[in-house]
N, C-alpha and C. Protein backbone atom coordinates (compact mmCIF):
# COMPACT_ATOMS: atom_id res chain seq x y z
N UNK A 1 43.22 -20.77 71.72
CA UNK A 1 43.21 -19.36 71.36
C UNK A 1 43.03 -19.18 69.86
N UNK A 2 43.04 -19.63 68.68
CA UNK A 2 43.57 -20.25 67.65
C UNK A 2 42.20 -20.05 67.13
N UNK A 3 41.22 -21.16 67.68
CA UNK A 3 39.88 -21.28 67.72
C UNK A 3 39.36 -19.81 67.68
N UNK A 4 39.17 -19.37 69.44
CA UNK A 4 38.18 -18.07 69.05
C UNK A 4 39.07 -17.08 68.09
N UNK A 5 40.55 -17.05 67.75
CA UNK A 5 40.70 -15.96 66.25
C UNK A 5 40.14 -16.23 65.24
N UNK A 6 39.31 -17.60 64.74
CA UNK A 6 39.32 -18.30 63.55
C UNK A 6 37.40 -18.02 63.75
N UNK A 7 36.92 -17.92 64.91
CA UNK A 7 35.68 -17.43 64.95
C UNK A 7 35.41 -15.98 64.99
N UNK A 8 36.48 -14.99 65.42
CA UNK A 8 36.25 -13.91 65.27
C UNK A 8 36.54 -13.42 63.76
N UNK A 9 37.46 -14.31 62.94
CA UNK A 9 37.22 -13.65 61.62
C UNK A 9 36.22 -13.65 60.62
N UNK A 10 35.73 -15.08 60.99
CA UNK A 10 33.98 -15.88 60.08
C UNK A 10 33.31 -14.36 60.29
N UNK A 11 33.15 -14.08 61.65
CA UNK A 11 32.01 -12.87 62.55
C UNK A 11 32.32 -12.26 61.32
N UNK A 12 33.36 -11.48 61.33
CA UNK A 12 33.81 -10.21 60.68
C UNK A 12 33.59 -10.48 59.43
N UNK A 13 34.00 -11.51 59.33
CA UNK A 13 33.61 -11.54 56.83
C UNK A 13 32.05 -11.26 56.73
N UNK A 14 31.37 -12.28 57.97
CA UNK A 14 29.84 -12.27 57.69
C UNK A 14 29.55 -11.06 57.88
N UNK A 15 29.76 -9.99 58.77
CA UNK A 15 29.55 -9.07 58.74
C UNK A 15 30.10 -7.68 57.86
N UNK A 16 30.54 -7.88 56.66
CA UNK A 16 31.40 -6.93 56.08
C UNK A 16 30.25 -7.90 54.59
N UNK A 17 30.09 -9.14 54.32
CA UNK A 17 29.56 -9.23 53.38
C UNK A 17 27.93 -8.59 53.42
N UNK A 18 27.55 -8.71 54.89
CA UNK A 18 25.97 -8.00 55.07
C UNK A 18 26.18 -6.66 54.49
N UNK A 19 27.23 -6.14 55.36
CA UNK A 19 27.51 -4.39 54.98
C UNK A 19 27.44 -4.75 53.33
N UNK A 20 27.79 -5.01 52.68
CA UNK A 20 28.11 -5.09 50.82
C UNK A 20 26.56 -5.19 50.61
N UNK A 21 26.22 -6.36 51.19
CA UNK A 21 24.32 -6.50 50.23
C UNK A 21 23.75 -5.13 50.88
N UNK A 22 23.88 -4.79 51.92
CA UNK A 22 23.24 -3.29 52.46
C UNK A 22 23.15 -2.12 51.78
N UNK A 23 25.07 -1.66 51.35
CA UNK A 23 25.11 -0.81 49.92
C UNK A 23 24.74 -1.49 49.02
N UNK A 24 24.59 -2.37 48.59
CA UNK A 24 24.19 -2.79 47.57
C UNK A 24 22.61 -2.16 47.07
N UNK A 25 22.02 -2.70 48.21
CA UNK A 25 20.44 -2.11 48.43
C UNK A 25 20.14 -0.78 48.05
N UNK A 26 20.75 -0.33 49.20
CA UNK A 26 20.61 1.13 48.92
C UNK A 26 20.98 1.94 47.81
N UNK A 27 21.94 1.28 47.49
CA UNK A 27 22.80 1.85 45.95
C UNK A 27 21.52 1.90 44.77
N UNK A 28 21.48 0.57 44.59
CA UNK A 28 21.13 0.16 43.04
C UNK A 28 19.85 -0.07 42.92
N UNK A 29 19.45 -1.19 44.35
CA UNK A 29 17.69 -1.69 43.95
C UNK A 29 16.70 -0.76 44.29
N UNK A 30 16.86 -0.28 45.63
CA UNK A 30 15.93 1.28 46.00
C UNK A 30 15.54 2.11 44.79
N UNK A 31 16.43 2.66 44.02
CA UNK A 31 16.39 3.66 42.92
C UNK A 31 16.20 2.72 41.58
N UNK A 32 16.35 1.37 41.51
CA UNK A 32 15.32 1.04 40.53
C UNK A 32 14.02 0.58 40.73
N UNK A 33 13.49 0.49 41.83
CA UNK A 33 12.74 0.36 42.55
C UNK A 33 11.36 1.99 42.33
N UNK A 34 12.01 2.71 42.37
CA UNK A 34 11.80 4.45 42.63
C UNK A 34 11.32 4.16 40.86
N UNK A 35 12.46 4.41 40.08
CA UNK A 35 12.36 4.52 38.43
C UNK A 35 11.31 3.15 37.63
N UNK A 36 11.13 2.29 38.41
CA UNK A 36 10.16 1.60 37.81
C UNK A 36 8.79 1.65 38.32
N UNK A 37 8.54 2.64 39.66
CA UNK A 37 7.03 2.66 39.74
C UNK A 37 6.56 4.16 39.22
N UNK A 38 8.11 5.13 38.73
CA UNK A 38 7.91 6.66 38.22
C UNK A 38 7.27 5.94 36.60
N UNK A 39 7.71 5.04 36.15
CA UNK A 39 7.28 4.79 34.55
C UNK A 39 6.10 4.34 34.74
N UNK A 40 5.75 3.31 35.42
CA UNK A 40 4.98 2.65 35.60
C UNK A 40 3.52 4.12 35.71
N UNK A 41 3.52 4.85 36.89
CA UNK A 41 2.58 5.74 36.80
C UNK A 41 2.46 6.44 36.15
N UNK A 42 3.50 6.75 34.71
CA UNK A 42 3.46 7.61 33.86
C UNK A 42 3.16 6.51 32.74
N UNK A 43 2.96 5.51 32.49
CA UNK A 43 2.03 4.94 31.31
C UNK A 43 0.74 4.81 31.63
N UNK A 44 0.35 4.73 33.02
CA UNK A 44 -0.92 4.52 33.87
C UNK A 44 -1.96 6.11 33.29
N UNK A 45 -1.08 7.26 33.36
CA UNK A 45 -1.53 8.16 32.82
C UNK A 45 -1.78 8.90 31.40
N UNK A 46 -0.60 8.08 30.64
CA UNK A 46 -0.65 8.30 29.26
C UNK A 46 -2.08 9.01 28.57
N UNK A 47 -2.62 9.40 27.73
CA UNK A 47 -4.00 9.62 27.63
C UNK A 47 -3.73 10.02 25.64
N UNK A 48 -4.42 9.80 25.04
CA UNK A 48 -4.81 10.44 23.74
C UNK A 48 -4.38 12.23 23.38
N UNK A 49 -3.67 12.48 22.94
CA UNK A 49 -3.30 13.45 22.64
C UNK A 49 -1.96 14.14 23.47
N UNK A 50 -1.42 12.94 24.27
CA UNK A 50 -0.11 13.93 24.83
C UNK A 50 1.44 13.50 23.69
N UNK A 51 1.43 14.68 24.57
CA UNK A 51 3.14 14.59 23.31
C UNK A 51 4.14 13.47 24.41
N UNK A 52 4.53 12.99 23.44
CA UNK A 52 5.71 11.50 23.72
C UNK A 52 7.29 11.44 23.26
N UNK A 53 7.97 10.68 23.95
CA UNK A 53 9.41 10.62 23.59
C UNK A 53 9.54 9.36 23.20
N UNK A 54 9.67 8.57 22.31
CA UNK A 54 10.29 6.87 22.40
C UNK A 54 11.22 6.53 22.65
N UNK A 55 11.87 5.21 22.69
CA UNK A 55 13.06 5.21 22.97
C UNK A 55 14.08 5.13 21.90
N UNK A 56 13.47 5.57 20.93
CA UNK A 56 14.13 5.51 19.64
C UNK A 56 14.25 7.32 19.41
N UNK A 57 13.77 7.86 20.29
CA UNK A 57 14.45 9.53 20.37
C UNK A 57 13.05 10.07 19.22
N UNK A 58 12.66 9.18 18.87
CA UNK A 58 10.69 9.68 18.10
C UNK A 58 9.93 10.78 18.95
N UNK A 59 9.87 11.75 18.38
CA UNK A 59 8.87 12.73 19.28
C UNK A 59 7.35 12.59 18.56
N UNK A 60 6.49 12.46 19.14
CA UNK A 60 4.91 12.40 18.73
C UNK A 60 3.92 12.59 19.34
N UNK A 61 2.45 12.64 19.00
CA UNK A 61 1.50 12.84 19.46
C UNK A 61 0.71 11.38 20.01
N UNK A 62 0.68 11.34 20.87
CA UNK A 62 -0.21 9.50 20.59
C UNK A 62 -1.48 10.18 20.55
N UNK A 63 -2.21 9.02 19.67
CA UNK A 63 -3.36 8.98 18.50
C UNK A 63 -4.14 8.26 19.16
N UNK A 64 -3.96 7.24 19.97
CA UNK A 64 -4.85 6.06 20.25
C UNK A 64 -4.35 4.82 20.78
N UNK A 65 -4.72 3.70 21.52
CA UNK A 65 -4.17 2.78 22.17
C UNK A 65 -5.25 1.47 21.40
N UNK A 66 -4.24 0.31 21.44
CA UNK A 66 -4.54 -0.95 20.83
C UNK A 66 -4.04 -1.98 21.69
N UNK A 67 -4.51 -1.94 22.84
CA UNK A 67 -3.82 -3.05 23.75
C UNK A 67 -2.34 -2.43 24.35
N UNK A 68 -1.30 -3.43 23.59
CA UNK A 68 -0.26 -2.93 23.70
C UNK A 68 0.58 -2.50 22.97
N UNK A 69 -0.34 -1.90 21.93
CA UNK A 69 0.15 -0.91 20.93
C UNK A 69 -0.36 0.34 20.70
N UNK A 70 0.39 1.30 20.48
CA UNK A 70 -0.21 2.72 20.31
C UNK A 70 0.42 3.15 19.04
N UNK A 71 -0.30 4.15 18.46
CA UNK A 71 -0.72 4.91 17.67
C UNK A 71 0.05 6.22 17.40
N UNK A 72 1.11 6.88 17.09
CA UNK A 72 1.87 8.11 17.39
C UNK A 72 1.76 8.65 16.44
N UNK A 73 1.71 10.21 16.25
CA UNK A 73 1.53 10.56 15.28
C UNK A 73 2.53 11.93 15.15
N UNK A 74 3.80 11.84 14.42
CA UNK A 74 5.59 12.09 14.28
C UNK A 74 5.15 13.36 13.47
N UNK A 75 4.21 13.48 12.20
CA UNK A 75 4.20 14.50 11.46
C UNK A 75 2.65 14.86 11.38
N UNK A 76 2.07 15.40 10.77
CA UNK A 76 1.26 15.98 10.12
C UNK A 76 0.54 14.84 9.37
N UNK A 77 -0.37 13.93 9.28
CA UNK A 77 -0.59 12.64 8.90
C UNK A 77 0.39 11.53 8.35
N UNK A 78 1.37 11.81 9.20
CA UNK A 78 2.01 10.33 9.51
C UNK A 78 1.66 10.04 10.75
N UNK A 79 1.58 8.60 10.72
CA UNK A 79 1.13 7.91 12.09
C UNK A 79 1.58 6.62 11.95
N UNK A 80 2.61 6.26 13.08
CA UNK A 80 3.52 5.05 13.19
C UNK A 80 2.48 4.29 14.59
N UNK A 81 3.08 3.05 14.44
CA UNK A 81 2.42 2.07 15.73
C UNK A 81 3.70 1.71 16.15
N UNK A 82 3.99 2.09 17.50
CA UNK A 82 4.70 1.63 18.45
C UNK A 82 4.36 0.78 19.92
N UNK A 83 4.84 -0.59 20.39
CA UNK A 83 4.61 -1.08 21.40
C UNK A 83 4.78 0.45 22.65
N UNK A 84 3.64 0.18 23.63
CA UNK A 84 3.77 1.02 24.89
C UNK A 84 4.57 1.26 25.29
N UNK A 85 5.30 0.04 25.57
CA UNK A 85 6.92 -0.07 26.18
C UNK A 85 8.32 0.81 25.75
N UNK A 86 7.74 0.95 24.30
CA UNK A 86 8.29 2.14 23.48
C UNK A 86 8.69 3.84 24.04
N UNK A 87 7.52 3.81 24.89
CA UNK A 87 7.23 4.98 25.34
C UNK A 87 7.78 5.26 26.62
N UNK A 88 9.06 6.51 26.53
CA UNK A 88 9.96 6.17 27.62
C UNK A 88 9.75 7.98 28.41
N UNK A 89 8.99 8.77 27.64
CA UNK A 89 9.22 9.99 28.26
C UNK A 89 7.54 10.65 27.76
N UNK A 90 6.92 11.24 28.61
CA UNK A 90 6.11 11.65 28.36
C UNK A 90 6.66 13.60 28.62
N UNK A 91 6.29 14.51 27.78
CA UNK A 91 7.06 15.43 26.97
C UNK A 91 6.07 16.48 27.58
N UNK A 92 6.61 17.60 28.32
CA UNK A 92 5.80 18.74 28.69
C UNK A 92 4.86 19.34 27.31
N UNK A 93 3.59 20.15 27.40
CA UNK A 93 3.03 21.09 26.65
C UNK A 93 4.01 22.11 26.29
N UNK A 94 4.26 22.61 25.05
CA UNK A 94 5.22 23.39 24.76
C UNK A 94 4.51 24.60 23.76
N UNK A 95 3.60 25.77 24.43
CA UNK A 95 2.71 26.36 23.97
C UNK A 95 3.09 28.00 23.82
N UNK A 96 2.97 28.69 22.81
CA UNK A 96 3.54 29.97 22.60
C UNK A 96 5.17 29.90 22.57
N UNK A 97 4.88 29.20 21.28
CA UNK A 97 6.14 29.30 20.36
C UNK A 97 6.59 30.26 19.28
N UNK A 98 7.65 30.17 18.90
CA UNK A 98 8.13 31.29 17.88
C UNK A 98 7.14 31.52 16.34
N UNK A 99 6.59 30.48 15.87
CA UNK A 99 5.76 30.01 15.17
C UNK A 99 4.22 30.34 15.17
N UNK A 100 3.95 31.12 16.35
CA UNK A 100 2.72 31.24 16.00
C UNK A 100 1.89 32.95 15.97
């Protein structure tokens, strides 16, 4: 009797550790999964002249691409080179402002 309690508990751990990798799944890798093909198609689209966020909180214009470097342009002829990877938010058109 001893026996099948000592096999019904193996069952049960194995099955309570599946349940854990299951949330696990669903928890964490799904949704980085989701957030790395949302970046991924948003550098795919990047283009010359959109406004950018870095991950250094840099707001700019990108200027131009060099492989895997781009071109941003922060002020009024300043223009920094930042790796792509840099580039963590691509920044709505923000048109009819107080300013004009």
């Amino acid at each position: 009797m001893a026996a099948a309690a000592a096999g019904s508990d193996f069952t049960l751990t194995i099955l309570y550790m599946l349940l854990i990798v299951g949330v696990f799944y669903f928890l964490w890798y799904r949704p980085q999964q989701a957030q790395r093909k949302k970046v991924r198609d948003m550098m795919s689209a990047l283009a010359p002249g959109d406004r950018i966020m870095t991950a250094g909180g840099i707001l700019g214009v990108l200027r131009s691409f060099d492989g895997d470097l781009v071109d941003v342009e922060i002020a009024e002829g300043v223009v920094v080179r930042v790796t792509k990877r840099a580039i963590i938010e691509r920044m709505p058109d923000v048109s009819g402002g107080a300013d004009e």
